[in-house]
C-alpha atoms as a PDB file:
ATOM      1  CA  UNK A   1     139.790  60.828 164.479  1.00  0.00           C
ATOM      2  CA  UNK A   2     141.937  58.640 167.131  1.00  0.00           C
ATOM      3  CA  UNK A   3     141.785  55.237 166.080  1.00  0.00           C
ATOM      4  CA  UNK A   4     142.558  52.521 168.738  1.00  0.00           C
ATOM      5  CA  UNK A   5     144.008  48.357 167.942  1.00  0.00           C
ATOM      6  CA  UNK A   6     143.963  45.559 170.164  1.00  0.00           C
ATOM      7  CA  UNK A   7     144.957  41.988 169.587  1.00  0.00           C
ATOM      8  CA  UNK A   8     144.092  39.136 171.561  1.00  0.00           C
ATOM      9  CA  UNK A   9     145.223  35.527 170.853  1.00  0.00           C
ATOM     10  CA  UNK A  10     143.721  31.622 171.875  1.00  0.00           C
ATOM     11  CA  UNK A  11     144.730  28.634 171.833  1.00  0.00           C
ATOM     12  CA  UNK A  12     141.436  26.285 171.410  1.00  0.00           C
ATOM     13  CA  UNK A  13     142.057  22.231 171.816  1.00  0.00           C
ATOM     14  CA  UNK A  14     140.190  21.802 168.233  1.00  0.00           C
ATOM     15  CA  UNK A  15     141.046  20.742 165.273  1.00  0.00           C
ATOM     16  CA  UNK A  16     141.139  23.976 162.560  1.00  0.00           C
ATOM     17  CA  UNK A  17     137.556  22.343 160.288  1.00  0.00           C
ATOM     18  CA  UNK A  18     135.716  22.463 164.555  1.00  0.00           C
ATOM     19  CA  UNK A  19     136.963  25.391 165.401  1.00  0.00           C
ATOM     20  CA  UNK A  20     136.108  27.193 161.595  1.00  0.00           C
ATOM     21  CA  UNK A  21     132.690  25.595 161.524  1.00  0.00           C
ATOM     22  CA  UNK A  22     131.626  27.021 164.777  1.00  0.00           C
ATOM     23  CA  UNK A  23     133.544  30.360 164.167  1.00  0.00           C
ATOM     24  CA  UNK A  24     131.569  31.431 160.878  1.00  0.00           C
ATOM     25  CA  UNK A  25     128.418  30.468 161.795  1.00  0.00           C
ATOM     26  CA  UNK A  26     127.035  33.995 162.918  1.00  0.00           C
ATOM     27  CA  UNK A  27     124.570  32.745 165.568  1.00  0.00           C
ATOM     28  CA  UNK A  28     127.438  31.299 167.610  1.00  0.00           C
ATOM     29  CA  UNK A  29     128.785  34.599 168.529  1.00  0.00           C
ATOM     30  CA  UNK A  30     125.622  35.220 171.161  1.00  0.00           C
ATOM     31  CA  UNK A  31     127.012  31.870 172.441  1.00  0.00           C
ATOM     32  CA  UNK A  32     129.959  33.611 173.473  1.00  0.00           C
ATOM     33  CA  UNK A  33     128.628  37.037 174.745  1.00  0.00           C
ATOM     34  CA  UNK A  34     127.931  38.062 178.352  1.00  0.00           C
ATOM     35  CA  UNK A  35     124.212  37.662 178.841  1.00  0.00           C
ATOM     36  CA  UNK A  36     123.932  41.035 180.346  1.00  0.00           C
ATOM     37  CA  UNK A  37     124.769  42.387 176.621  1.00  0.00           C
ATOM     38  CA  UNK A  38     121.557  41.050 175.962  1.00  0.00           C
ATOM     39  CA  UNK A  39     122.836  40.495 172.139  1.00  0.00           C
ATOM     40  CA  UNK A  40     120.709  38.867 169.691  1.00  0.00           C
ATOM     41  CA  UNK A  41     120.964  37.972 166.240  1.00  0.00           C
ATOM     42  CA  UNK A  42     118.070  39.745 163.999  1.00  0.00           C
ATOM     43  CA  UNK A  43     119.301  38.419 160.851  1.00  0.00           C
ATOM     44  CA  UNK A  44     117.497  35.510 159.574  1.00  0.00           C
ATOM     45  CA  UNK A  45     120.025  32.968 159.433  1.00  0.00           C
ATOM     46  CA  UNK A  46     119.934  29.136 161.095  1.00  0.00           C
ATOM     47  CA  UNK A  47     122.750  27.385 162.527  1.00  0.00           C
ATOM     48  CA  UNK A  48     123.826  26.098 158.904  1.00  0.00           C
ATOM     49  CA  UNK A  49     124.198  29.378 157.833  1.00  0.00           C
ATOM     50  CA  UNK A  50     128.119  30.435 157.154  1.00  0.00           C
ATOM     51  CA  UNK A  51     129.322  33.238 156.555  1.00  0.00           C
ATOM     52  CA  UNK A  52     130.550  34.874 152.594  1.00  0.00           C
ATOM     53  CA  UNK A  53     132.266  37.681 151.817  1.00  0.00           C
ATOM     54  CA  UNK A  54     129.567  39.978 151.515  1.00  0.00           C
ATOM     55  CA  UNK A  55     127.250  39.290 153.691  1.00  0.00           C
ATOM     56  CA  UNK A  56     125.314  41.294 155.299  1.00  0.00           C
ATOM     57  CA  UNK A  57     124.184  40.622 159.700  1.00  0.00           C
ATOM     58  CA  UNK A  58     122.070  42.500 161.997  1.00  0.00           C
ATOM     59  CA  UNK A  59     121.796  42.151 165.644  1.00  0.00           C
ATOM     60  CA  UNK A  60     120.226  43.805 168.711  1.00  0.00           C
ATOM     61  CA  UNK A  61     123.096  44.816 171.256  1.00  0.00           C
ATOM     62  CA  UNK A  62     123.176  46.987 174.849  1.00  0.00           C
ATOM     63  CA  UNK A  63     126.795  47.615 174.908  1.00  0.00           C
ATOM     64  CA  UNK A  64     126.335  50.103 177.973  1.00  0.00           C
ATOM     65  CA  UNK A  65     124.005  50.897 180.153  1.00  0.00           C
ATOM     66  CA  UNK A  66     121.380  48.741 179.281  1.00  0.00           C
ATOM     67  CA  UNK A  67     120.771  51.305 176.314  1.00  0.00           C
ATOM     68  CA  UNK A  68     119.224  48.616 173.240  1.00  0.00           C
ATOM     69  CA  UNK A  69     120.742  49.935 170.345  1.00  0.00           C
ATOM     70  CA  UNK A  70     120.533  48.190 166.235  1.00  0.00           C
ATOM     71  CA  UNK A  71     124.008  46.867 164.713  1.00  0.00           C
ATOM     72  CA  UNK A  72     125.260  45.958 161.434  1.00  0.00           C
ATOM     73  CA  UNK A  73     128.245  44.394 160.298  1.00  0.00           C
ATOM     74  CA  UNK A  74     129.227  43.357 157.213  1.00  0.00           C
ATOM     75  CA  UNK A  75     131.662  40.138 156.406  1.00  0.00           C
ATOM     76  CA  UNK A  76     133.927  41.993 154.024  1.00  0.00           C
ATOM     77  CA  UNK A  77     136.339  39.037 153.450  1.00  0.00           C
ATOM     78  CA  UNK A  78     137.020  35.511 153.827  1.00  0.00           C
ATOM     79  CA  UNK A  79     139.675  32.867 153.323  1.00  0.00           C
ATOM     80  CA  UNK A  80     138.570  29.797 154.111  1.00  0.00           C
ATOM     81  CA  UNK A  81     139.461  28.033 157.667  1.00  0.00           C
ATOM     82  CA  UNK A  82     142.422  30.974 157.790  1.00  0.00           C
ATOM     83  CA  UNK A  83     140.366  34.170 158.301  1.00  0.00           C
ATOM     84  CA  UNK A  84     137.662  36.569 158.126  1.00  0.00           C
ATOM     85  CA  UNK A  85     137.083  40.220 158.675  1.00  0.00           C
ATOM     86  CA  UNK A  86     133.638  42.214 160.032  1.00  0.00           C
ATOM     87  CA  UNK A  87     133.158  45.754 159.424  1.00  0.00           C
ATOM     88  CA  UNK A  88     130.587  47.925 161.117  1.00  0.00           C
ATOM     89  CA  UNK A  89     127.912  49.315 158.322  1.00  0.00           C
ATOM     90  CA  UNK A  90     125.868  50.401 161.280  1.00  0.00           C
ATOM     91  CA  UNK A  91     126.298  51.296 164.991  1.00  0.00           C
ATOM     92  CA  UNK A  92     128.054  52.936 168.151  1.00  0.00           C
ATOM     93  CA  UNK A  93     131.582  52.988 166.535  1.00  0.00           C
ATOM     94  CA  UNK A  94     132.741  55.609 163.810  1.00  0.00           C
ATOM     95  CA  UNK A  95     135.440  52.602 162.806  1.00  0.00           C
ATOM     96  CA  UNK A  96     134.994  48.796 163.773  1.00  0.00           C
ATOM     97  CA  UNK A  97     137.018  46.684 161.589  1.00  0.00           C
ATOM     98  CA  UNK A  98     137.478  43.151 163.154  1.00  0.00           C
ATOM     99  CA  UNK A  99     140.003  40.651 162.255  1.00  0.00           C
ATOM    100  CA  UNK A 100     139.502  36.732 162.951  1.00  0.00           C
ATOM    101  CA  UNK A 101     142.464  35.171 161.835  1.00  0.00           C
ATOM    102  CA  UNK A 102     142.911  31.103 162.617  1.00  0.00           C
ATOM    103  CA  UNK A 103     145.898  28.883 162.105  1.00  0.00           C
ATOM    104  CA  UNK A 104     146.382  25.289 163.036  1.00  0.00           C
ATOM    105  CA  UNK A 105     149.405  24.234 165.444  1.00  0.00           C
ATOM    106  CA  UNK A 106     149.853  21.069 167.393  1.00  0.00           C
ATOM    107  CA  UNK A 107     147.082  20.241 169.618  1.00  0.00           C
ATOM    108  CA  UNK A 108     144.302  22.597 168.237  1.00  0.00           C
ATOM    109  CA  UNK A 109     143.812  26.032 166.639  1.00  0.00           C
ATOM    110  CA  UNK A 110     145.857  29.414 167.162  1.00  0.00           C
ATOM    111  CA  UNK A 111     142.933  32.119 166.860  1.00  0.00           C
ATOM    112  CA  UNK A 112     144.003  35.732 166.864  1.00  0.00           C
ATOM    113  CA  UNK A 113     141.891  38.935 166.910  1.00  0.00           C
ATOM    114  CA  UNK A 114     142.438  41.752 165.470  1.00  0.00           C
ATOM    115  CA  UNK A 115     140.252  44.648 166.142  1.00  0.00           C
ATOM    116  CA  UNK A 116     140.674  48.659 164.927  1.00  0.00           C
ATOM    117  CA  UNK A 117     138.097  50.966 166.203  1.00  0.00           C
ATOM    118  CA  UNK A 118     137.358  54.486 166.630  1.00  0.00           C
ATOM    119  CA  UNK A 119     134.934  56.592 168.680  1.00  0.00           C
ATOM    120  CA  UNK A 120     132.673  59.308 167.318  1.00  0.00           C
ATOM    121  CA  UNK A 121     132.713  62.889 168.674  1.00  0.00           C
ATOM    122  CA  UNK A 122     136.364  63.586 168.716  1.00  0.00           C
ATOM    123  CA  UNK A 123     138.128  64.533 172.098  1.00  0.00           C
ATOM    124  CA  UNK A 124     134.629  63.453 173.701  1.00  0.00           C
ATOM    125  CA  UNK A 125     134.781  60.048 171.883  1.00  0.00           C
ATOM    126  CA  UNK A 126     138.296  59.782 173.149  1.00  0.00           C
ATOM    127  CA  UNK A 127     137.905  60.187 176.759  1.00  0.00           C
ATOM    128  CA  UNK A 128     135.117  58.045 176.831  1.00  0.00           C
ATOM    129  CA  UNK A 129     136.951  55.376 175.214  1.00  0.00           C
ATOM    130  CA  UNK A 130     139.762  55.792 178.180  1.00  0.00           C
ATOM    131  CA  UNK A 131     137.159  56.143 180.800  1.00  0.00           C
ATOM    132  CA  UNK A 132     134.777  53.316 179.583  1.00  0.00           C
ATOM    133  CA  UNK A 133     135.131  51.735 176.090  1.00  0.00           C
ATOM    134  CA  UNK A 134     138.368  50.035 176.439  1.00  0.00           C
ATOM    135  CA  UNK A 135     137.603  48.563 179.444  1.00  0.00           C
ATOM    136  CA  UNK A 136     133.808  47.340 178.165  1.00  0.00           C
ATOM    137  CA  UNK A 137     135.999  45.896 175.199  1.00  0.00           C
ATOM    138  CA  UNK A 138     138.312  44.337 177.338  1.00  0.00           C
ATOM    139  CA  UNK A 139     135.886  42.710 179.462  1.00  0.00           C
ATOM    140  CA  UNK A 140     134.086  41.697 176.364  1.00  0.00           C
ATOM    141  CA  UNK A 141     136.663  39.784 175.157  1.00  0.00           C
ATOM    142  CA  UNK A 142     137.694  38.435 178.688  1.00  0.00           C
ATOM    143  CA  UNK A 143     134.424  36.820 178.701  1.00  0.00           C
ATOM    144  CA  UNK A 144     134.748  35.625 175.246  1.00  0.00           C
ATOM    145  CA  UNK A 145     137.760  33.734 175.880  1.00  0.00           C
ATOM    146  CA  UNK A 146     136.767  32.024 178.843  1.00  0.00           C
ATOM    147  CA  UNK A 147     133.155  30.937 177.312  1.00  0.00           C
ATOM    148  CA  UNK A 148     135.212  29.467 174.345  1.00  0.00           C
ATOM    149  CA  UNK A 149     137.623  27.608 176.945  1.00  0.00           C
ATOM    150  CA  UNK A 150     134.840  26.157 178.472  1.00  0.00           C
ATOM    151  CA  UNK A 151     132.670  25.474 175.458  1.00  0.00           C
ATOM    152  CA  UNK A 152     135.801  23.495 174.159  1.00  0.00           C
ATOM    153  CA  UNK A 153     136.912  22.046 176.981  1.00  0.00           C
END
């Protein structure tokens, strides 16, 4: 199985303890989804809820085509206000390991992600990822990063 890592990195003008807080809450992460992903939370956490090594969340996702599919990821480890990691447990990926890493540096917080994935169905799984799941992932995380810019602006 081909696996596949990309790395993105953000600066964010907020302090590490801002940036952490609204980082492991798991119900923020719809804030910074496009819409059209129509991704929802199922798990029943609030907005207090942060996250443990452990833990276990849920969420509704249509990653292509409009096609409503169940995810689960599990928050395998945690360091406080340095990093944490999400692994798929179930879902479109055969590998989905997902690094959040943050580090304070003058002006605000360094974040840096990590991700390692792999496709299912072997030289199927990899020309789709060429033909469409890099580019959904990259366009994912395009609109990620300019939702947090403008959340924390």
């Amino acid at each position: 199985m081909k696996t596949y890592e990309k790395r993105w990195e953000q600066f964010i003008p907020i302090s590490l303890d801002e940036a952490w807080d609204f980082f492991s809450s798991p119900l923020n992460l719809s804030k910074i989804t496009p819409a059209n992903m129509r991704f929802t939370v199922t798990s029943p956490y609030t907005e207090d809820t942060k996250m443990y090594a452990g833990m276990i969340i849920t969420y509704k996702v249509s990653p292509l085509f409009g096609i409503k599919m169940n995810w689960m990821t599990e928050i395998t480890h945690v360091a406080d206000k340095q990093y944490f990691v999400d692994e798929q447990r179930f879902g479109p990926y055969a590998l989905w390991h997902h690094q959040h890493h943050f580090k304070e540096v003058p002006g605000g917080t360094q974040m840096t992600d990590i991700l390692n994935y792999a496709i299912p169905y072997s030289i199927a799984g990899q020309l789709a990822n060429k033909i469409l799941v890099d580019r959904k992932i990259e366009q994912i995380f395009t609109y990620r990063e300019k939702a947090i810019n403008k959340f924390f602006q």
